[in-house]
PDB file of N, CA and C in Angstrom:
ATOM      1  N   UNK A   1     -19.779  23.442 -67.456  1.00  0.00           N
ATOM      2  CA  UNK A   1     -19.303  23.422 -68.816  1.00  0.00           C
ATOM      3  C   UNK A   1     -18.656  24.778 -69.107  1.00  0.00           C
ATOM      4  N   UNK A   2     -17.991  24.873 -70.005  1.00  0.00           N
ATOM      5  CA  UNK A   2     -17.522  26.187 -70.319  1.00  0.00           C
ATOM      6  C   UNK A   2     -18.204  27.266 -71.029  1.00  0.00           C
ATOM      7  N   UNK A   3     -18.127  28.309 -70.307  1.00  0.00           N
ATOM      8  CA  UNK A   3     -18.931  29.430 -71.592  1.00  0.00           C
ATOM      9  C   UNK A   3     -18.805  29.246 -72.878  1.00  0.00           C
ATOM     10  N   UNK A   4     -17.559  29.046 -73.187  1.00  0.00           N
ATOM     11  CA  UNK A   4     -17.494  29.528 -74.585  1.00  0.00           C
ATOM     12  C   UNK A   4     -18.655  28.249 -75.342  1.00  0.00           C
ATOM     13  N   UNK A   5     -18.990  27.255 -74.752  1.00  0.00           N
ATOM     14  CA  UNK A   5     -19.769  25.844 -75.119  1.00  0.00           C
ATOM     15  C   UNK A   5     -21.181  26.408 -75.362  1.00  0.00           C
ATOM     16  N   UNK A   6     -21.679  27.413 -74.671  1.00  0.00           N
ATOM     17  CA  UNK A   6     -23.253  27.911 -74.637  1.00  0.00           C
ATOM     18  C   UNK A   6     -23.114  28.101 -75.657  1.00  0.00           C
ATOM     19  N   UNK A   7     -24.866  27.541 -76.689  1.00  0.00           N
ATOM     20  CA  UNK A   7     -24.780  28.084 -77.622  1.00  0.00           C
ATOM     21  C   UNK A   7     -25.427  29.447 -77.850  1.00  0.00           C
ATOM     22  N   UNK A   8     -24.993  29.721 -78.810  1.00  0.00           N
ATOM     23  CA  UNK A   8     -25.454  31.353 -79.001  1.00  0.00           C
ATOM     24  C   UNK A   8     -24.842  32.588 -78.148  1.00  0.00           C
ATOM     25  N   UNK A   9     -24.121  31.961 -77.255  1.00  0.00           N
ATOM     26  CA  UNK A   9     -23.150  33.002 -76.355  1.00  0.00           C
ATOM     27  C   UNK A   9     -22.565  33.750 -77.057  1.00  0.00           C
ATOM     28  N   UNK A  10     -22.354  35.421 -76.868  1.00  0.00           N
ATOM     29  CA  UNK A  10     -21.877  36.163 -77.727  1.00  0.00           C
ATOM     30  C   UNK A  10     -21.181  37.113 -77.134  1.00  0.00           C
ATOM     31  N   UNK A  11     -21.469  36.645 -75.795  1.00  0.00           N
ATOM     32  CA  UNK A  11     -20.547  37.860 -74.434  1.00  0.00           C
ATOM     33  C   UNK A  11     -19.161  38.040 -74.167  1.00  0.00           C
ATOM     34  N   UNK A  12     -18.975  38.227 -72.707  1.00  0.00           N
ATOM     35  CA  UNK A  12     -17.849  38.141 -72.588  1.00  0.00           C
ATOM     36  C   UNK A  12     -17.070  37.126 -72.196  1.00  0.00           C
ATOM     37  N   UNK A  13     -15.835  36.610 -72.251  1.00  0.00           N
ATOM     38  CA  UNK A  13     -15.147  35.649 -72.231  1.00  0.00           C
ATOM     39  C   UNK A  13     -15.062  35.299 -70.640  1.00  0.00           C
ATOM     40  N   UNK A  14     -15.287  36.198 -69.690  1.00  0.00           N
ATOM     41  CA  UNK A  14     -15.323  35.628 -68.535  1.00  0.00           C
ATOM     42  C   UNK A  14     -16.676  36.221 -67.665  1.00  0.00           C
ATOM     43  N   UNK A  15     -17.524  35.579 -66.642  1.00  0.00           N
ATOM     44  CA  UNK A  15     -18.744  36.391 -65.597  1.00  0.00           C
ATOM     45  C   UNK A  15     -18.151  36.496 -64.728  1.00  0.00           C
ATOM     46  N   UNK A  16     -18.924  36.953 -63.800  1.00  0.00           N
ATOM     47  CA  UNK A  16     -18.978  36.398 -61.809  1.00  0.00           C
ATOM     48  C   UNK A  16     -19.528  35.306 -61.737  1.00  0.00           C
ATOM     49  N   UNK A  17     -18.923  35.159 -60.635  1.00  0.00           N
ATOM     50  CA  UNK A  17     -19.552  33.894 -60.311  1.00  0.00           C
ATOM     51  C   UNK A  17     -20.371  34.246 -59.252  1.00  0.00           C
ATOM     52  N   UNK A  18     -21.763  32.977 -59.050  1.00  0.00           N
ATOM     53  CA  UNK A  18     -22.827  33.579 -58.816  1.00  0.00           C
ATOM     54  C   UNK A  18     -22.225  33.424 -57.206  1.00  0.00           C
ATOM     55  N   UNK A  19     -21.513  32.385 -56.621  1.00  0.00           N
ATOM     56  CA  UNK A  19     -21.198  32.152 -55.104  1.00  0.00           C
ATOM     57  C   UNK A  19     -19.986  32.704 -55.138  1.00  0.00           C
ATOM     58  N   UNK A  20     -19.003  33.073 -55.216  1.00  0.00           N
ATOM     59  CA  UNK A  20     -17.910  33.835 -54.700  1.00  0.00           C
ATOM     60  C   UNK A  20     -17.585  35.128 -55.223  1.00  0.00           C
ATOM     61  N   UNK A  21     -18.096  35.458 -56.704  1.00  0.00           N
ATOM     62  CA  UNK A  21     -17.955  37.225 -57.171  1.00  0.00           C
ATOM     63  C   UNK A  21     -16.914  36.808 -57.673  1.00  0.00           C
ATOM     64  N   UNK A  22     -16.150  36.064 -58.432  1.00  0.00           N
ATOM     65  CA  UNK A  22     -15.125  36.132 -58.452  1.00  0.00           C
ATOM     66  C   UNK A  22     -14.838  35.967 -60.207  1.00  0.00           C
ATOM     67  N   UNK A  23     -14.246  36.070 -61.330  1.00  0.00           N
ATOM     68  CA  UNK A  23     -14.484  35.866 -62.516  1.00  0.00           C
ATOM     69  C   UNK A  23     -14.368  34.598 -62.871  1.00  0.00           C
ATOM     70  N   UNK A  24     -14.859  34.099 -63.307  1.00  0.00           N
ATOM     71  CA  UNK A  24     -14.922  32.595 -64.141  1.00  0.00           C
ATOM     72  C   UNK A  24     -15.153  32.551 -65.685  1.00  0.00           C
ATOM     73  N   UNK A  25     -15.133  30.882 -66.509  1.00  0.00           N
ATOM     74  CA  UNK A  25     -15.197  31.367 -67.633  1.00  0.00           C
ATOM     75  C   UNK A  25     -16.135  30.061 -67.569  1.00  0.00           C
ATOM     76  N   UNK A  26     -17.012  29.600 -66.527  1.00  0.00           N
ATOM     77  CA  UNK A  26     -17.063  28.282 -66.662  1.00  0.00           C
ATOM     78  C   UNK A  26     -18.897  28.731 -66.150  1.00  0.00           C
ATOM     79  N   UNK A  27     -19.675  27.673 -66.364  1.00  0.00           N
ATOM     80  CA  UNK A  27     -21.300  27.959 -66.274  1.00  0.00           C
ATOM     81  C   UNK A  27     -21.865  26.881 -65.686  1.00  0.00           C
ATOM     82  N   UNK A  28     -22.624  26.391 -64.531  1.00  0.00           N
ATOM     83  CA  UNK A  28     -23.301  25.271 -64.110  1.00  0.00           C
ATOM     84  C   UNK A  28     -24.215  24.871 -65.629  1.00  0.00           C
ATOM     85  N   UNK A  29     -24.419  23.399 -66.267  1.00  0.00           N
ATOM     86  CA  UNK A  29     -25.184  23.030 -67.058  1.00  0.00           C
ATOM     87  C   UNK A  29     -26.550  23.343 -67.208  1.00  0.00           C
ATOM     88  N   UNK A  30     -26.718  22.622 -65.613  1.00  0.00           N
ATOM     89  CA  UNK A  30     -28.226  22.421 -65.120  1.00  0.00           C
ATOM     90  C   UNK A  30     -28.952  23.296 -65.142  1.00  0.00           C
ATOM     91  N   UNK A  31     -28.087  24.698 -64.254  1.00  0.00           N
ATOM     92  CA  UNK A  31     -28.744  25.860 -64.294  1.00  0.00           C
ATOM     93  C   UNK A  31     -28.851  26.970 -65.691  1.00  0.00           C
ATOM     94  N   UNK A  32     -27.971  27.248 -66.451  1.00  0.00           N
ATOM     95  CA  UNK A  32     -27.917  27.948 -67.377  1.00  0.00           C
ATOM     96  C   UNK A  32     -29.238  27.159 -68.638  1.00  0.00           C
ATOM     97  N   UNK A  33     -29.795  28.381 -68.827  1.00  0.00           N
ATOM     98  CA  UNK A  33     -31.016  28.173 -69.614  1.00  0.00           C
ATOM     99  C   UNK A  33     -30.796  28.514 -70.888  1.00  0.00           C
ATOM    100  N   UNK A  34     -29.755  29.241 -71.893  1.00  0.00           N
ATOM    101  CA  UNK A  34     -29.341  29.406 -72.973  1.00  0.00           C
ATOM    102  C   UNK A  34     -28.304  30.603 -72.581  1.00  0.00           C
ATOM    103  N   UNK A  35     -28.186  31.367 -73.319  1.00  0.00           N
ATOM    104  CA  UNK A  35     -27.252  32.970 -73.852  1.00  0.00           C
ATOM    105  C   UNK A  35     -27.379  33.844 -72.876  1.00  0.00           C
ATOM    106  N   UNK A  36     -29.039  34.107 -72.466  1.00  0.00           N
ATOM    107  CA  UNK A  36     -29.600  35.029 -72.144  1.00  0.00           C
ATOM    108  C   UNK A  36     -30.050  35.119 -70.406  1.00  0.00           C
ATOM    109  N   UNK A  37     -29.463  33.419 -69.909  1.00  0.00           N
ATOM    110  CA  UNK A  37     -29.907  33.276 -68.247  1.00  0.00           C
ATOM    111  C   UNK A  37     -28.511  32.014 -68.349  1.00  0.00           C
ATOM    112  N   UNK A  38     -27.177  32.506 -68.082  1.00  0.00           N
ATOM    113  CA  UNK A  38     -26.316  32.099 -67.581  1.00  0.00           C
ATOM    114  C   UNK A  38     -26.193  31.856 -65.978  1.00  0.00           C
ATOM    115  N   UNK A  39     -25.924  30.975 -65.280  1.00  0.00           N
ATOM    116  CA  UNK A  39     -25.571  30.740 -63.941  1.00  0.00           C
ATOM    117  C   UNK A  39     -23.860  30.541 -64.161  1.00  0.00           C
ATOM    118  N   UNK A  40     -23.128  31.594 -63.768  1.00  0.00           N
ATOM    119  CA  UNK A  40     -21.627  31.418 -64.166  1.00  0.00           C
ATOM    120  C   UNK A  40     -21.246  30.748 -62.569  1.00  0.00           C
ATOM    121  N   UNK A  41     -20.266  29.565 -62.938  1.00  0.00           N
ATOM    122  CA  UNK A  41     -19.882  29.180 -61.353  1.00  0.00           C
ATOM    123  C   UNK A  41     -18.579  28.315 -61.832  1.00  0.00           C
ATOM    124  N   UNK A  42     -18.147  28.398 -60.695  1.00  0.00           N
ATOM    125  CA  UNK A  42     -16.067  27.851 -60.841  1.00  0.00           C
ATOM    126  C   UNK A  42     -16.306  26.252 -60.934  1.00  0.00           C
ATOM    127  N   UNK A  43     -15.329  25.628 -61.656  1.00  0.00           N
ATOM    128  CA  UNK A  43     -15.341  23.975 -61.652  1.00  0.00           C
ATOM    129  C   UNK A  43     -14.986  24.147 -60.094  1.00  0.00           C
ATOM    130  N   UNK A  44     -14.501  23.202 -59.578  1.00  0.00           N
ATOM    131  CA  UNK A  44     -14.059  21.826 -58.428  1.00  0.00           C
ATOM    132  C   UNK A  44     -12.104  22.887 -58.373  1.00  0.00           C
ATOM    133  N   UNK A  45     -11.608  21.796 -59.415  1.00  0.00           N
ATOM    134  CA  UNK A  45     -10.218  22.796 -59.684  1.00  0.00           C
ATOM    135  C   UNK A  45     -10.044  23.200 -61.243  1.00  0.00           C
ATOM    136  N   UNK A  46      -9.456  24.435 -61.204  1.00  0.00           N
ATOM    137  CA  UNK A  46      -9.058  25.246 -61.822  1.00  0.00           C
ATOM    138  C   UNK A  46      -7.903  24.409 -62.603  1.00  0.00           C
ATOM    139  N   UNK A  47      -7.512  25.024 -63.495  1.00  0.00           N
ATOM    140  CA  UNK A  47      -6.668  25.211 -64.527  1.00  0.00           C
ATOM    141  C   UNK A  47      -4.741  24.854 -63.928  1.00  0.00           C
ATOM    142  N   UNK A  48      -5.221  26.299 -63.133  1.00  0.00           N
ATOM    143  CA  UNK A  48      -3.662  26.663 -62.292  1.00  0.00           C
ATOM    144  C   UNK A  48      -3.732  26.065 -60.617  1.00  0.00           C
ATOM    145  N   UNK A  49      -4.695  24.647 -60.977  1.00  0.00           N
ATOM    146  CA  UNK A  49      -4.186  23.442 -59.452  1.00  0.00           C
ATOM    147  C   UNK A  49      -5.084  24.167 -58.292  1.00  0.00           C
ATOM    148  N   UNK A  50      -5.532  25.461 -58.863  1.00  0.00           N
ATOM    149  CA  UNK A  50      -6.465  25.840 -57.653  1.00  0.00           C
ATOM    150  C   UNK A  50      -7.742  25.812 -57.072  1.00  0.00           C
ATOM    151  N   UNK A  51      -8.277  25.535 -55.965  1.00  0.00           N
ATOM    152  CA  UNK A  51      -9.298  24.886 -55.848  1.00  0.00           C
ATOM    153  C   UNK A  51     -10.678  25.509 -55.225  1.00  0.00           C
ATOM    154  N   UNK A  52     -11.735  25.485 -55.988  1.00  0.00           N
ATOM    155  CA  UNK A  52     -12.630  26.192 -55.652  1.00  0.00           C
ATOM    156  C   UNK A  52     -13.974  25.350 -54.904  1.00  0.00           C
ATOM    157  N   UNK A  53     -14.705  25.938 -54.016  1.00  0.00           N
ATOM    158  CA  UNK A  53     -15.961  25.072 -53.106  1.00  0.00           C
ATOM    159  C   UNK A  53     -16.912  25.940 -53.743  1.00  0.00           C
ATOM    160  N   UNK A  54     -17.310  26.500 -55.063  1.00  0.00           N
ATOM    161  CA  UNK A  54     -18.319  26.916 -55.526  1.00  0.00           C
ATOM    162  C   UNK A  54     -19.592  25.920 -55.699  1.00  0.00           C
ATOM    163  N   UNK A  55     -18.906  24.851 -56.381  1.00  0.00           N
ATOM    164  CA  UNK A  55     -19.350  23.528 -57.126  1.00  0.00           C
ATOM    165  C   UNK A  55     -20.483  23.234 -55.755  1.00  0.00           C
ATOM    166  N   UNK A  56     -20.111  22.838 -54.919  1.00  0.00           N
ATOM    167  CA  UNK A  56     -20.386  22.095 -54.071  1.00  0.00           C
ATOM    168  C   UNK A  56     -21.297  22.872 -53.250  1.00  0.00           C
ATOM    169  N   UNK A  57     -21.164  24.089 -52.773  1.00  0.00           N
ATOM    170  CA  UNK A  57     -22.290  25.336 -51.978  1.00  0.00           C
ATOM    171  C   UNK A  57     -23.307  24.694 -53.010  1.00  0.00           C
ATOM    172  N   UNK A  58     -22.951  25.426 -54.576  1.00  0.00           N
ATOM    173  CA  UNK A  58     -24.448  25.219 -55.486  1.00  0.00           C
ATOM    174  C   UNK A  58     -25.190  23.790 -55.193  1.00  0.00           C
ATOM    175  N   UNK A  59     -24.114  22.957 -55.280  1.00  0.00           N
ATOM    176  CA  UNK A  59     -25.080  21.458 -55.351  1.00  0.00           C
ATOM    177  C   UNK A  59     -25.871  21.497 -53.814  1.00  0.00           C
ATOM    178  N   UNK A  60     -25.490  22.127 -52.615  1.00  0.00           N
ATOM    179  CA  UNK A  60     -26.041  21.563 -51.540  1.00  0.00           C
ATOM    180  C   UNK A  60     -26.812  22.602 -51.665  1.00  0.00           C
ATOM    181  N   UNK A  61     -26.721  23.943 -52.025  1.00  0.00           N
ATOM    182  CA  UNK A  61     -28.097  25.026 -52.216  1.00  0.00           C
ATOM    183  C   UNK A  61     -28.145  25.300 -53.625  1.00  0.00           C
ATOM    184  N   UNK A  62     -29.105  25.285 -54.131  1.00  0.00           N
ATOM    185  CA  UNK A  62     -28.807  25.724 -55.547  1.00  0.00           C
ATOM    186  C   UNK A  62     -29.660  27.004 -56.145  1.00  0.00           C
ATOM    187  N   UNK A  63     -30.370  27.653 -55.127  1.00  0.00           N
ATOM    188  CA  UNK A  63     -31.062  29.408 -55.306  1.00  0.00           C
ATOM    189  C   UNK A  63     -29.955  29.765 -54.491  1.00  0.00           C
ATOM    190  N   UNK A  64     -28.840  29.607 -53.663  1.00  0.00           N
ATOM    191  CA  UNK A  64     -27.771  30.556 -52.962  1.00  0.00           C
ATOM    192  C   UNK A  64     -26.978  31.317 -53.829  1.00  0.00           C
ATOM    193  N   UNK A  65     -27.269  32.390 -53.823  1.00  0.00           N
ATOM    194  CA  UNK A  65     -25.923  33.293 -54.562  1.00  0.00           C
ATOM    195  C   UNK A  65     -24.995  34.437 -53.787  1.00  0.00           C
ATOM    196  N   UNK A  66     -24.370  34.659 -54.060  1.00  0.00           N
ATOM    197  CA  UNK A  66     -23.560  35.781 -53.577  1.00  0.00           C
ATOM    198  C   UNK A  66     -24.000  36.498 -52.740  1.00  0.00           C
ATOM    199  N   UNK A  67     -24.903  37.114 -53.459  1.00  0.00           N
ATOM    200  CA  UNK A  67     -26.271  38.554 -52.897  1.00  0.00           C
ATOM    201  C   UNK A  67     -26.877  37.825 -51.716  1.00  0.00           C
ATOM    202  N   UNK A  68     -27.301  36.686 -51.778  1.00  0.00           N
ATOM    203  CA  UNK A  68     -28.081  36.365 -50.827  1.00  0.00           C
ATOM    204  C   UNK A  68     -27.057  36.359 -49.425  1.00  0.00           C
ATOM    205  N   UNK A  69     -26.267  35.666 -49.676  1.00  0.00           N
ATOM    206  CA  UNK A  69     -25.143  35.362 -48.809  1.00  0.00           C
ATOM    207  C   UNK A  69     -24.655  36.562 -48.010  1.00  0.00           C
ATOM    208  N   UNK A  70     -23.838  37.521 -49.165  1.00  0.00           N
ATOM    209  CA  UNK A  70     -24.024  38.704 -48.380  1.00  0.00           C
ATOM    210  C   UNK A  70     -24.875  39.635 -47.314  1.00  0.00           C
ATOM    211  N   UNK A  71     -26.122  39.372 -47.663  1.00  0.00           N
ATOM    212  CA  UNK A  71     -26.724  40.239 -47.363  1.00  0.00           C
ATOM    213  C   UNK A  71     -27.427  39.444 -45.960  1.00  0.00           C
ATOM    214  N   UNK A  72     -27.202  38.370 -46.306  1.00  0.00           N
ATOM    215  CA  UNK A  72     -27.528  37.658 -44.904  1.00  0.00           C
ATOM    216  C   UNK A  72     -26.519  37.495 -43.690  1.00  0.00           C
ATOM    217  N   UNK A  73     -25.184  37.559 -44.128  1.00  0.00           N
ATOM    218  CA  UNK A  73     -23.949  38.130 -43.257  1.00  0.00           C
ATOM    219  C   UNK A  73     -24.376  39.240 -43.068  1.00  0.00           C
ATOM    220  N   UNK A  74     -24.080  40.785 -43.323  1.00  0.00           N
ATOM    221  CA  UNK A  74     -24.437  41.913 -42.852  1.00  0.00           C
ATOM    222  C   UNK A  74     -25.120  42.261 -42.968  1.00  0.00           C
ATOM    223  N   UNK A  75     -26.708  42.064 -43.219  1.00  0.00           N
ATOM    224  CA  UNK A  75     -27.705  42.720 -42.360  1.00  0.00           C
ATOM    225  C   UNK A  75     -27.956  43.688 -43.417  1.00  0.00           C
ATOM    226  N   UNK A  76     -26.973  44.127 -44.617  1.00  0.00           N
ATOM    227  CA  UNK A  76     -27.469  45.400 -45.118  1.00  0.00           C
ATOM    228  C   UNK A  76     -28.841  45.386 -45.868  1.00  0.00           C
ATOM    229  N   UNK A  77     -29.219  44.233 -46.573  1.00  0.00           N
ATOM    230  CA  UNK A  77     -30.307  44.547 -46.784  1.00  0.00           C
ATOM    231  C   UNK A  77     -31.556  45.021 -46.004  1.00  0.00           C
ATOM    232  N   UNK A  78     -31.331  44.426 -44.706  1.00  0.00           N
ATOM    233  CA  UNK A  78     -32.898  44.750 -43.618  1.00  0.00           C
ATOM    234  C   UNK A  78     -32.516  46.385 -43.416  1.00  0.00           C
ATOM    235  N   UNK A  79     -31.586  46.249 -43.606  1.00  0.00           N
ATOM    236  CA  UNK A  79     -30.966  47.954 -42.801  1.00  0.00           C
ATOM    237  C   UNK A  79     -31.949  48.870 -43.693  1.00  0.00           C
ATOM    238  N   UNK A  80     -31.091  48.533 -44.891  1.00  0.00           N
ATOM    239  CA  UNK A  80     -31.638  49.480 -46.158  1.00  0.00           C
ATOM    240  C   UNK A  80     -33.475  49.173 -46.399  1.00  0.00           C
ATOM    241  N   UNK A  81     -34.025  48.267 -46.473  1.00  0.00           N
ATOM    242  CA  UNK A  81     -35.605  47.869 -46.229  1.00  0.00           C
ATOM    243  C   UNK A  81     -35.654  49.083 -45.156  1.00  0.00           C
ATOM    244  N   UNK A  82     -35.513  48.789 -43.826  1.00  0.00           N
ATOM    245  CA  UNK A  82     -36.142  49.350 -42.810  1.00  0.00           C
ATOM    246  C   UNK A  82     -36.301  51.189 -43.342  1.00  0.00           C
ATOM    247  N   UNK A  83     -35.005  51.586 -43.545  1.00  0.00           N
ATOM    248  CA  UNK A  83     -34.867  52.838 -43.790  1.00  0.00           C
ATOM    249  C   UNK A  83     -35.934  53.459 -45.271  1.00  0.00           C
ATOM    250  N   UNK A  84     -35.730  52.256 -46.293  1.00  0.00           N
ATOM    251  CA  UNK A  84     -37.171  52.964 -47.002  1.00  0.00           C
ATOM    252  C   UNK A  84     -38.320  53.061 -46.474  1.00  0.00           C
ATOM    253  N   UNK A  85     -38.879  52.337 -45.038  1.00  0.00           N
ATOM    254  CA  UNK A  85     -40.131  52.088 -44.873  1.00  0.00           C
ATOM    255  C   UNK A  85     -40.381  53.505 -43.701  1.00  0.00           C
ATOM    256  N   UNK A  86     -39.414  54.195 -43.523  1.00  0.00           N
ATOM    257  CA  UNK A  86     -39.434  55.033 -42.347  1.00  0.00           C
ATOM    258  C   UNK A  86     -40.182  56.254 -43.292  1.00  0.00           C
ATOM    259  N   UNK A  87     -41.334  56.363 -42.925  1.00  0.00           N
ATOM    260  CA  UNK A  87     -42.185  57.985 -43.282  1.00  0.00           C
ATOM    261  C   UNK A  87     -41.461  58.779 -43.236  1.00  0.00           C
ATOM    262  N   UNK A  88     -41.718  59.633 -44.125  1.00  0.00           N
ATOM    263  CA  UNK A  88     -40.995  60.999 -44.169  1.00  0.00           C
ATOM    264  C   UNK A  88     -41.880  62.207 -44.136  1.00  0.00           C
ATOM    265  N   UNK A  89     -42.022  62.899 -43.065  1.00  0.00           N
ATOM    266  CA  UNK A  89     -43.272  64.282 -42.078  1.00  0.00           C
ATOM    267  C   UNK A  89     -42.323  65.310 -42.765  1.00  0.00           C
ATOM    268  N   UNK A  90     -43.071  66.080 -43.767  1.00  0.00           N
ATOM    269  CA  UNK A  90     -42.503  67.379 -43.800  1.00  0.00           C
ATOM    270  C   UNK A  90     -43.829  68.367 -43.242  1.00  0.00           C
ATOM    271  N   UNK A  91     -43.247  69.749 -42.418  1.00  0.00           N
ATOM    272  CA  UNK A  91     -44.071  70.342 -41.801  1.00  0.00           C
ATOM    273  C   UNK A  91     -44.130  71.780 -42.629  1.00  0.00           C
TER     274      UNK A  91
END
C-alpha cells in the first residue's frame, strides 16, 4: 500500500526499502504495524514500467532484509563479531 495511506504517518514521503536499500514510497500491508514499525518495500512494477523482485524475496522470506542479506554475502558481520571477541592484554 502506499505510505502516504498509513494512518498517522507523519514522515517522510519516501524509506528504504527493507530488500534492496533503495527509496520507495510504498509499505508491505501485512508487515507494517502502524506509523511507528513501517516495513517499506517496492510494488511488483513501478510507476515508470520498472520492475522490481522486492515483492516476491519478501513473500518467499519475510524476516529477510537487506542487512541480513548483506552481511551474509560478505562475511562482515562475523568479521566484525570475531574482532570484538579478541581480548585485549595490556602489559
Amino acid at each position: 500500500m502506499p505510505l502516504s495511506q498509513v494512518v498517522d504517518y507523519k514522515g517522510g514521503k519516501q524509506q528504504r526499502c527493507m530488500i534492496c536499500n533503495e527509496l520507495c514510497s510504498w509499505v508491505c500491508a501485512r508487515c507494517t504495524k502502524g506509523p511507528c514499525k513501517l516495513f517499506p518495500l517496492h510494488p511488483p512494477v513501478s510507476q515508470s514500467k520498472r520492475k522490481f523482485g522486492c515483492l516476491v524475496a519478501h513473500r518467499r522470506d519475510p524476516t529477510d532484509t537487506y542487512r541480513k542479506t548483506v552481511e551474509a554475502v560478505s562475511g562482515i558481520s562475523k568479521k566484525s563479531k570475531h574482532m570484538r571477541r579478541v581480548p585485549v592484554v595490556t602489559v
